[in-house]
N, C-alpha and C. Protein backbone atom coordinates (compact mmCIF):
# COMPACT_ATOMS: atom_id res chain seq x y z
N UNK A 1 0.85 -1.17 0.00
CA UNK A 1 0.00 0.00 0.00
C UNK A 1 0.90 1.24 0.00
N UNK A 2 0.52 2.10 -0.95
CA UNK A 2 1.59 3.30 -0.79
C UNK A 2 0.97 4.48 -0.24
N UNK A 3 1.43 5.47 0.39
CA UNK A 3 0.96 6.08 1.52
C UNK A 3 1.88 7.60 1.32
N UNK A 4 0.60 8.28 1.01
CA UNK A 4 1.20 10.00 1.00
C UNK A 4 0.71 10.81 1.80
N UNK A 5 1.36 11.91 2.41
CA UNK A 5 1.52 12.82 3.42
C UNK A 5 1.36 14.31 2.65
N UNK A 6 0.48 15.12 2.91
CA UNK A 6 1.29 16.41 2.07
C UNK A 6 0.36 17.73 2.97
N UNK A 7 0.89 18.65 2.51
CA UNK A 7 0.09 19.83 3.87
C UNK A 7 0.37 20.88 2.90
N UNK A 8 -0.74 22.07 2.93
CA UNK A 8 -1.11 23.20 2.81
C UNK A 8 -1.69 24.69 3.52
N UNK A 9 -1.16 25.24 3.89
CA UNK A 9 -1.36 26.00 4.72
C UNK A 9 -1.45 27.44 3.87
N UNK A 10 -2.32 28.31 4.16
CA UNK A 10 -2.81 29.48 3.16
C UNK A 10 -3.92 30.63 4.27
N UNK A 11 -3.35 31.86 3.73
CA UNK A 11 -4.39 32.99 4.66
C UNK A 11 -5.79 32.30 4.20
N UNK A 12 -6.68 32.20 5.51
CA UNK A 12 -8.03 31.90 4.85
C UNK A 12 -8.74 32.88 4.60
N UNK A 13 -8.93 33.29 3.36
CA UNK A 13 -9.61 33.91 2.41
C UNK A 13 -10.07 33.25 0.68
N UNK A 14 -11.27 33.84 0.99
CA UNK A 14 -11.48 33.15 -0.49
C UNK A 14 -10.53 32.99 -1.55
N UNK A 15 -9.76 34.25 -1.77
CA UNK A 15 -8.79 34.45 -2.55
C UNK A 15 -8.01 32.97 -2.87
N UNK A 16 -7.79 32.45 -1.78
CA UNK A 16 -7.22 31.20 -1.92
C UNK A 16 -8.01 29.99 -2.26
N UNK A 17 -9.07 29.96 -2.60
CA UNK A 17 -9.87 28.75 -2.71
C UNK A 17 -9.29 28.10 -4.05
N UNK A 18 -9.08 28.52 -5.17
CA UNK A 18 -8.53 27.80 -6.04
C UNK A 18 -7.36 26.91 -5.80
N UNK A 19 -6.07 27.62 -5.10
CA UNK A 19 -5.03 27.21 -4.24
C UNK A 19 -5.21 25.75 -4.13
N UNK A 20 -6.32 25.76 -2.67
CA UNK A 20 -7.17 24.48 -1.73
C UNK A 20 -7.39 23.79 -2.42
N UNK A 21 -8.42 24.10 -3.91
CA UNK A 21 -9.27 23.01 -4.63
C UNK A 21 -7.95 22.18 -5.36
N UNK A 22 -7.38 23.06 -5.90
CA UNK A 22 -6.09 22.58 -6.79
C UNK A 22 -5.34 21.43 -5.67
N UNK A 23 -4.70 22.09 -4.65
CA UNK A 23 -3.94 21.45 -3.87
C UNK A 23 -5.19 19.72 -3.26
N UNK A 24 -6.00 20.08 -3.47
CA UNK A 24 -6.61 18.69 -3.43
C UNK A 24 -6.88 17.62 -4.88
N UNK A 25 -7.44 17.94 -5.55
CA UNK A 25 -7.29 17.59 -6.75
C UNK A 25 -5.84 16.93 -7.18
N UNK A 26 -4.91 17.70 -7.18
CA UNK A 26 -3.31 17.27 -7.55
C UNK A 26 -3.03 16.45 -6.76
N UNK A 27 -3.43 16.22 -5.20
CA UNK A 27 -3.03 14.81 -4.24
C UNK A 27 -3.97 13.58 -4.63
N UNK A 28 -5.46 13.96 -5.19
CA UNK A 28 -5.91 12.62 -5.57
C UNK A 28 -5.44 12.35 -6.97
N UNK A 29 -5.29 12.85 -7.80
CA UNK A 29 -5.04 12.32 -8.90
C UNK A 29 -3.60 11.78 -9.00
N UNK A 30 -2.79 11.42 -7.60
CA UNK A 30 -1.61 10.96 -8.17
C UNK A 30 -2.02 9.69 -7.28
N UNK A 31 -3.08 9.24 -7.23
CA UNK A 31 -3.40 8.35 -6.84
C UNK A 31 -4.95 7.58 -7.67
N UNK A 32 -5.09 5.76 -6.95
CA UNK A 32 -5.97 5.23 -7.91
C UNK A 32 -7.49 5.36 -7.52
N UNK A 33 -7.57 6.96 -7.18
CA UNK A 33 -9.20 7.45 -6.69
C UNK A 33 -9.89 7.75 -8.15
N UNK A 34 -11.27 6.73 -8.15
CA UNK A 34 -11.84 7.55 -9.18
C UNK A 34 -12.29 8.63 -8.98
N UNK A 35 -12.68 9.50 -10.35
CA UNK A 35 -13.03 10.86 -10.57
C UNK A 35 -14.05 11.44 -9.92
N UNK A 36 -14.95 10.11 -9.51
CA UNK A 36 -16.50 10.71 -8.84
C UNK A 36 -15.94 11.04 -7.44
N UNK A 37 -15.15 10.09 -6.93
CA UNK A 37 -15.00 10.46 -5.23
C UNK A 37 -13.80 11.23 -5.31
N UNK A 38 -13.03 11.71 -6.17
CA UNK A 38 -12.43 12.97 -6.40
C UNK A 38 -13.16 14.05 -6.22
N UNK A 39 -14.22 14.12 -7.12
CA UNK A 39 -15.08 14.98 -7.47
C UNK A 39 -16.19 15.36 -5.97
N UNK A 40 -16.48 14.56 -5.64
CA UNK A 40 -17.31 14.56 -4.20
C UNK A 40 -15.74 15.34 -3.10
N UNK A 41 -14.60 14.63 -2.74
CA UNK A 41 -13.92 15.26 -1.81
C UNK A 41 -13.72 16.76 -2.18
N UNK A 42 -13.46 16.79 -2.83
CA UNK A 42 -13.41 18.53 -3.91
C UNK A 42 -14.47 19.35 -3.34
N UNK A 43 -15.55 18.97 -3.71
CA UNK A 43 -16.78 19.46 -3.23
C UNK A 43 -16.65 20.12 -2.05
N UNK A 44 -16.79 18.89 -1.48
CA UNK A 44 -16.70 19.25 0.60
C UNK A 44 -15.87 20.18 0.92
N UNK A 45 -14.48 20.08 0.25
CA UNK A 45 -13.13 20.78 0.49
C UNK A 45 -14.02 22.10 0.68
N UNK A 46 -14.25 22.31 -0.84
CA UNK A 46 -15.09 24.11 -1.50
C UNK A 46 -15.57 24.43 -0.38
N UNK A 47 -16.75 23.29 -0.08
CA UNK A 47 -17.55 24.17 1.17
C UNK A 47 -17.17 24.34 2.27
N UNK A 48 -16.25 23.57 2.94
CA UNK A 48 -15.69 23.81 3.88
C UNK A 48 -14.89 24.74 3.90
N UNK A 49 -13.88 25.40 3.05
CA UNK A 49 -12.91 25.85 2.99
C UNK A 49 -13.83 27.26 3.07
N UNK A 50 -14.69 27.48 2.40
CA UNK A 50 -15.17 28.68 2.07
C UNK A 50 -15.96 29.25 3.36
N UNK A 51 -16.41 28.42 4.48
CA UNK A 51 -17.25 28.66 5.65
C UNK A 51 -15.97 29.05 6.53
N UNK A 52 -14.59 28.40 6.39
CA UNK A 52 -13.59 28.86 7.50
C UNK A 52 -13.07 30.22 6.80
N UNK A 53 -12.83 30.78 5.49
CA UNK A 53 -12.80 31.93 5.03
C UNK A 53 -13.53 33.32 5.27
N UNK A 54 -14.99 32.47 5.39
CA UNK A 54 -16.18 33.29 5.23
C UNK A 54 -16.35 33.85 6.78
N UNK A 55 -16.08 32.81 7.70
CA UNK A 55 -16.67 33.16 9.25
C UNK A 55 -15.71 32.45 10.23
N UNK A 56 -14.78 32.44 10.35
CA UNK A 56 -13.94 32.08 11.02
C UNK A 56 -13.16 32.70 12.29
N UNK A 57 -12.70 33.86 11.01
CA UNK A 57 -12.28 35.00 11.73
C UNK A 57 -12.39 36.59 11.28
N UNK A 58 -13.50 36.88 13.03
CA UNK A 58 -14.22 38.24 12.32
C UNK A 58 -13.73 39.27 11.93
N UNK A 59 -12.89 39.87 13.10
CA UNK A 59 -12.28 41.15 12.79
C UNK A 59 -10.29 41.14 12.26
N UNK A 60 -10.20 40.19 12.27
CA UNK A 60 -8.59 39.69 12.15
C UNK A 60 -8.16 38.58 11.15
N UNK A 61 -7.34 38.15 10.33
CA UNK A 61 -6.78 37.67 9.54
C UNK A 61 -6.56 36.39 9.85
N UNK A 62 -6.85 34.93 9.70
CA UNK A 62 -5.77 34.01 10.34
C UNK A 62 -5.35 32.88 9.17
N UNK A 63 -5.26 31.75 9.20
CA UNK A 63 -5.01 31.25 8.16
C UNK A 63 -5.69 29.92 8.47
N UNK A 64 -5.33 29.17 7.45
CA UNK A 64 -6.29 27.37 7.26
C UNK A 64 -4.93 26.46 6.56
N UNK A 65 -4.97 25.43 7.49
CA UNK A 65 -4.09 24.30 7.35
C UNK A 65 -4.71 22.98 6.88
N UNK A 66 -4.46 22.71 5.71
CA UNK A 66 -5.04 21.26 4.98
C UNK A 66 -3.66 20.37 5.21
N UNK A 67 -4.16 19.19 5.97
CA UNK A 67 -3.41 17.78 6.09
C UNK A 67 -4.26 17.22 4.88
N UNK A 68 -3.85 16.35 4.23
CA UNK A 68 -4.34 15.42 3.59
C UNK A 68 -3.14 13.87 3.47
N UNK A 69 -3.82 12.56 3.96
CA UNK A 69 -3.27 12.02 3.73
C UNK A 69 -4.02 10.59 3.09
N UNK A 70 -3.24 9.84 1.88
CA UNK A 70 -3.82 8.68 0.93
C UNK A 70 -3.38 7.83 1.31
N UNK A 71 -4.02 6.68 1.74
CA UNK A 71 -3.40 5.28 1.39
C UNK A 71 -4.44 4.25 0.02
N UNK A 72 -3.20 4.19 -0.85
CA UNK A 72 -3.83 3.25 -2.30
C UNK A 72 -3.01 2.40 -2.20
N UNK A 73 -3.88 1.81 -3.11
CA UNK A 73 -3.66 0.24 -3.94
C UNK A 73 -4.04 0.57 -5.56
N UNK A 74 -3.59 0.09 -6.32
CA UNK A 74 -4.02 0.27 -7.47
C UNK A 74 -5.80 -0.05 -7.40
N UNK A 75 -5.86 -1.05 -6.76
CA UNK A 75 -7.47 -1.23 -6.28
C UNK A 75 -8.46 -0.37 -5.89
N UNK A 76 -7.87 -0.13 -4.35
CA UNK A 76 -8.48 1.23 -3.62
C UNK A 76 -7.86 1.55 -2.74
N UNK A 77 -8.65 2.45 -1.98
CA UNK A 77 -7.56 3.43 -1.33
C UNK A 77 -8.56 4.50 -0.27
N UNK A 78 -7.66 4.99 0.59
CA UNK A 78 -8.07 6.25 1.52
C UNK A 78 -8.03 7.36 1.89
N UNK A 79 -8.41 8.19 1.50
CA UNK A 79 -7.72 9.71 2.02
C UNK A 79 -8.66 9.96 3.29
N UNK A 80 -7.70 10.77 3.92
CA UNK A 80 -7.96 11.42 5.45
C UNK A 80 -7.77 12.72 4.97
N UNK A 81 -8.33 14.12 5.38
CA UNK A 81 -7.94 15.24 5.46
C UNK A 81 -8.33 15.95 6.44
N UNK A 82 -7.91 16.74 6.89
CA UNK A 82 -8.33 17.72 8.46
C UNK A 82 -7.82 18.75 7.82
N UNK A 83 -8.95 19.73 8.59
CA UNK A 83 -8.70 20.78 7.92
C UNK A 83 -8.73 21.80 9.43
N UNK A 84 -7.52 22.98 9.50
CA UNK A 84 -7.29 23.05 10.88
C UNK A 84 -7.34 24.73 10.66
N UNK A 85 -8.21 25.18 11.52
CA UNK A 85 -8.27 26.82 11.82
C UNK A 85 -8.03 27.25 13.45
N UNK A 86 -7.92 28.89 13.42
CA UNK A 86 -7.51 28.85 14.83
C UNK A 86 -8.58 30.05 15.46
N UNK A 87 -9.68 29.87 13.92
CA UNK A 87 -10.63 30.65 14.55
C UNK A 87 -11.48 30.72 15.76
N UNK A 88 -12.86 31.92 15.67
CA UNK A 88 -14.01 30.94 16.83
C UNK A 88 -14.38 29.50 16.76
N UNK A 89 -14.55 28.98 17.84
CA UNK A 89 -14.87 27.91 17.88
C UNK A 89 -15.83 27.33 16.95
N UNK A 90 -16.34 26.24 16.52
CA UNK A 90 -17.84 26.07 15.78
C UNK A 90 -17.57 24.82 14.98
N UNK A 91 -18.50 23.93 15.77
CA UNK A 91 -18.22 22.57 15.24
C UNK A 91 -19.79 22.75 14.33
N UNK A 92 -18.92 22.58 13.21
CA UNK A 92 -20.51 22.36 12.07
C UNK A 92 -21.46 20.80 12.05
N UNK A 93 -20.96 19.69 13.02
CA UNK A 93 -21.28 19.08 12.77
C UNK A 93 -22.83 19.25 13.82
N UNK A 94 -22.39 20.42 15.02
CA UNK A 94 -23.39 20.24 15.34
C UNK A 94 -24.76 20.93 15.07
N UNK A 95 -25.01 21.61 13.74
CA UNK A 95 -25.48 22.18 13.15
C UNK A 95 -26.83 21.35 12.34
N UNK A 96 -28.05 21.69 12.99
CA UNK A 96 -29.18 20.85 12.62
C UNK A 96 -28.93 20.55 11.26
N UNK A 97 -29.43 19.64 10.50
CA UNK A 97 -29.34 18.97 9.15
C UNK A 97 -30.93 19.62 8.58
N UNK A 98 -30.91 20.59 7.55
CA UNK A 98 -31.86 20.97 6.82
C UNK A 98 -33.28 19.82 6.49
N UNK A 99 -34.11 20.37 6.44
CA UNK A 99 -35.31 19.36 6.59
C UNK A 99 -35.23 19.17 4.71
N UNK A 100 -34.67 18.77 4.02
CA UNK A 100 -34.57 18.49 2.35
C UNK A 100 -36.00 18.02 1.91
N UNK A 101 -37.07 17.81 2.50
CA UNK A 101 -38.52 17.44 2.01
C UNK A 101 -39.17 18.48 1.92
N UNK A 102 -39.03 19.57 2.17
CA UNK A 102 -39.37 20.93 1.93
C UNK A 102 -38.83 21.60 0.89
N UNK A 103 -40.10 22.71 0.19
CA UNK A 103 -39.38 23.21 -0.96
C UNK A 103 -38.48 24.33 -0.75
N UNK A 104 -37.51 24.47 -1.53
CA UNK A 104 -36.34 25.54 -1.42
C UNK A 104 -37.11 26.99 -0.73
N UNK A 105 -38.52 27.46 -0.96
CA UNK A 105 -38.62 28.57 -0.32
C UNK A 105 -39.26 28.28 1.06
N UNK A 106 -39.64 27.14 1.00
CA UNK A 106 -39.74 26.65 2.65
C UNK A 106 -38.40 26.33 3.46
N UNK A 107 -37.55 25.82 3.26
CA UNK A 107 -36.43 25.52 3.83
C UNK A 107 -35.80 27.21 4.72
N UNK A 108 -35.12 26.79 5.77
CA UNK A 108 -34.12 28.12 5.84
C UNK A 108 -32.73 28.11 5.52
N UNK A 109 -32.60 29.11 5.59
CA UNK A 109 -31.31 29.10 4.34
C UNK A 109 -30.16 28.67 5.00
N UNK A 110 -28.98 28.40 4.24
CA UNK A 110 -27.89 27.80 5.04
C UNK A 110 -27.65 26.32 5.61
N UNK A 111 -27.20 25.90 5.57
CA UNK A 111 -27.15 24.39 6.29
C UNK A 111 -26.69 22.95 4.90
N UNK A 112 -26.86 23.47 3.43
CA UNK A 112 -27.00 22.60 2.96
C UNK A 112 -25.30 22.08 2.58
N UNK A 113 -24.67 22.61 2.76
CA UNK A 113 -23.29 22.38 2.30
C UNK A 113 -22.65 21.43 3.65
N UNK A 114 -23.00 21.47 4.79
CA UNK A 114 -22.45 20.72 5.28
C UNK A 114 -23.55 19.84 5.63
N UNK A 115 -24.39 19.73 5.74
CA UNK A 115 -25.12 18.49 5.08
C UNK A 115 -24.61 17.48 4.29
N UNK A 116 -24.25 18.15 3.31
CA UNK A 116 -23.80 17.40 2.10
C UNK A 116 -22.64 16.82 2.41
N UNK A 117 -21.67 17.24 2.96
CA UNK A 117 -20.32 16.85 3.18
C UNK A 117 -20.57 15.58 4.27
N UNK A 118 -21.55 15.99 5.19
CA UNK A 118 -21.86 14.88 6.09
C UNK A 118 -22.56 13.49 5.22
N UNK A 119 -22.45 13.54 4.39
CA UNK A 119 -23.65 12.21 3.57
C UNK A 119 -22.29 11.79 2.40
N UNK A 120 -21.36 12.87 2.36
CA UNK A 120 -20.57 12.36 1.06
C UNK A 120 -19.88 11.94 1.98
N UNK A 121 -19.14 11.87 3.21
CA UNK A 121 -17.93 11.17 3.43
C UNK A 121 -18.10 9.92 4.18
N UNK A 122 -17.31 9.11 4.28
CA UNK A 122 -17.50 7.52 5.32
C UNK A 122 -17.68 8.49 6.51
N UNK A 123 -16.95 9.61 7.04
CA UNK A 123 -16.28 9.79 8.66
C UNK A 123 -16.76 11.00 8.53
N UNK A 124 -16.88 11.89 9.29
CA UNK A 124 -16.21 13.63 10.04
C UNK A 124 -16.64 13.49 10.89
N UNK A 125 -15.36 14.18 11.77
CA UNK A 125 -15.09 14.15 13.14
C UNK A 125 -14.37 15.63 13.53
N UNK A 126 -15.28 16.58 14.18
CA UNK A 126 -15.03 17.62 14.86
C UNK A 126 -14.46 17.75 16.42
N UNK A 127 -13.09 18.03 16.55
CA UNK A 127 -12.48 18.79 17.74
C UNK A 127 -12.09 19.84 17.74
N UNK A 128 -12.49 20.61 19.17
CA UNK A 128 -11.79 21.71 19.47
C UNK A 128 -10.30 21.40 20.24
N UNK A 129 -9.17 21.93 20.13
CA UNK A 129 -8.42 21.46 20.65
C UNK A 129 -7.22 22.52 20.71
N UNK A 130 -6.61 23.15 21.64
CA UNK A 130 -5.22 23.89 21.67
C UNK A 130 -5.88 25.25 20.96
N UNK A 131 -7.11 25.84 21.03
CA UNK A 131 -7.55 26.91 20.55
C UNK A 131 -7.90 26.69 18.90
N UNK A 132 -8.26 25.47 18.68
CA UNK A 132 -7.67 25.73 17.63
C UNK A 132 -8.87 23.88 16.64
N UNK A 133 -9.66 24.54 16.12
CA UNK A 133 -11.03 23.84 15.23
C UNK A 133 -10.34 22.73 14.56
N UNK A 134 -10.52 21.62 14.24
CA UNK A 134 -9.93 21.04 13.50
C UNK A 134 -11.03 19.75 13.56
N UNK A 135 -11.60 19.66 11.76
CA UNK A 135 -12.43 19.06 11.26
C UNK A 135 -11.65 17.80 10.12
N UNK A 136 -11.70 16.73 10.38
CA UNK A 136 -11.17 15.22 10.24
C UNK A 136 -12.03 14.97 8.92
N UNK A 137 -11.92 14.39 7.81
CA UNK A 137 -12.85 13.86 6.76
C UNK A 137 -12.25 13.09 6.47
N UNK A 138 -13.02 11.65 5.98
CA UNK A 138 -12.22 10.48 5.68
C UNK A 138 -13.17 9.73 4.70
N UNK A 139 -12.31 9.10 3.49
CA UNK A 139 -13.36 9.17 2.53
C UNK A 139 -12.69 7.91 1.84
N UNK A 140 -12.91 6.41 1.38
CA UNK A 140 -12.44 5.30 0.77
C UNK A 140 -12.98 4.94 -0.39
N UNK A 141 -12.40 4.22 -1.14
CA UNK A 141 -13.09 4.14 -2.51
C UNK A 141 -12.61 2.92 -2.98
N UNK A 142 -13.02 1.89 -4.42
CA UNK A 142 -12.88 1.21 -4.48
C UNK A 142 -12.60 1.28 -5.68
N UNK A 143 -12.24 0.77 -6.69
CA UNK A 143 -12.09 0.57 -8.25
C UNK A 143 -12.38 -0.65 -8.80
């Protein structure tokens, strides 16, 4: 099984979201993940990345640290990623899950992106820890 390590660290601001998406994208594709659960981790990344940009930190600057790590087989394989801020606190996981049987102008707004991330991955796992947010995603695939 071959097994990669790689880290990204960037001011969190949108500005950088291409950065993030790229820097994820370029770690799965050197591995044997198909395109769909490429395409799904990508996703989550976006929304996540964009909520620690967006509201993280109010009046002050800080930055966002992506771990990502793969274990493949030409078969299948695993990525782990945590994604680490040193903003306010705020575990999204504990964030009610949108009622989706309701129509879009019934619904209230907000909630659907991490929803989604919660249904696309095997895992997430939220700690606060050392001041400092750090959200776990873990995602396996098969070929």
């Amino acid at each position: 099984m071959e097994k990669q390590k790689k880290e990204l660290t960037v001011d969190a601001t949108l500005s950088h979201l291409d950065e993030v998406v790229g820097f994820v994208e370029a770690s799965l594709g050197m591995t044997s993940c198909p395109m769909k659960i490429t395409m799904q981790v990508v996703l989550c990344i976006e929304e996540l990345y964009v909520n620690v940009a967006s509201y993280a930190y109010e009046e002050t600057n800080g930055s966002c640290t992506i771990y990502l790590e793969t274990q493949h087989t030409d078969t299948d394989g695993m990525v782990v990623i945590e994604i680490i801020d040193s903003g306010k606190p705020f575990n999204p996981l504990e964030k009610e899950d949108p009622d989706i049987t309701l129509s879009a102008d019934e619904r209230k707004i907000g909630g659907l992106g991490i929803f989604m991330v919660k249904k696309s991955m095997d895992k997430v796992i939220y700690n606060y820890k050392d001041e400092k947010n750090m959200l776990r995603l873990e995602k396996s695939w098969h070929v």
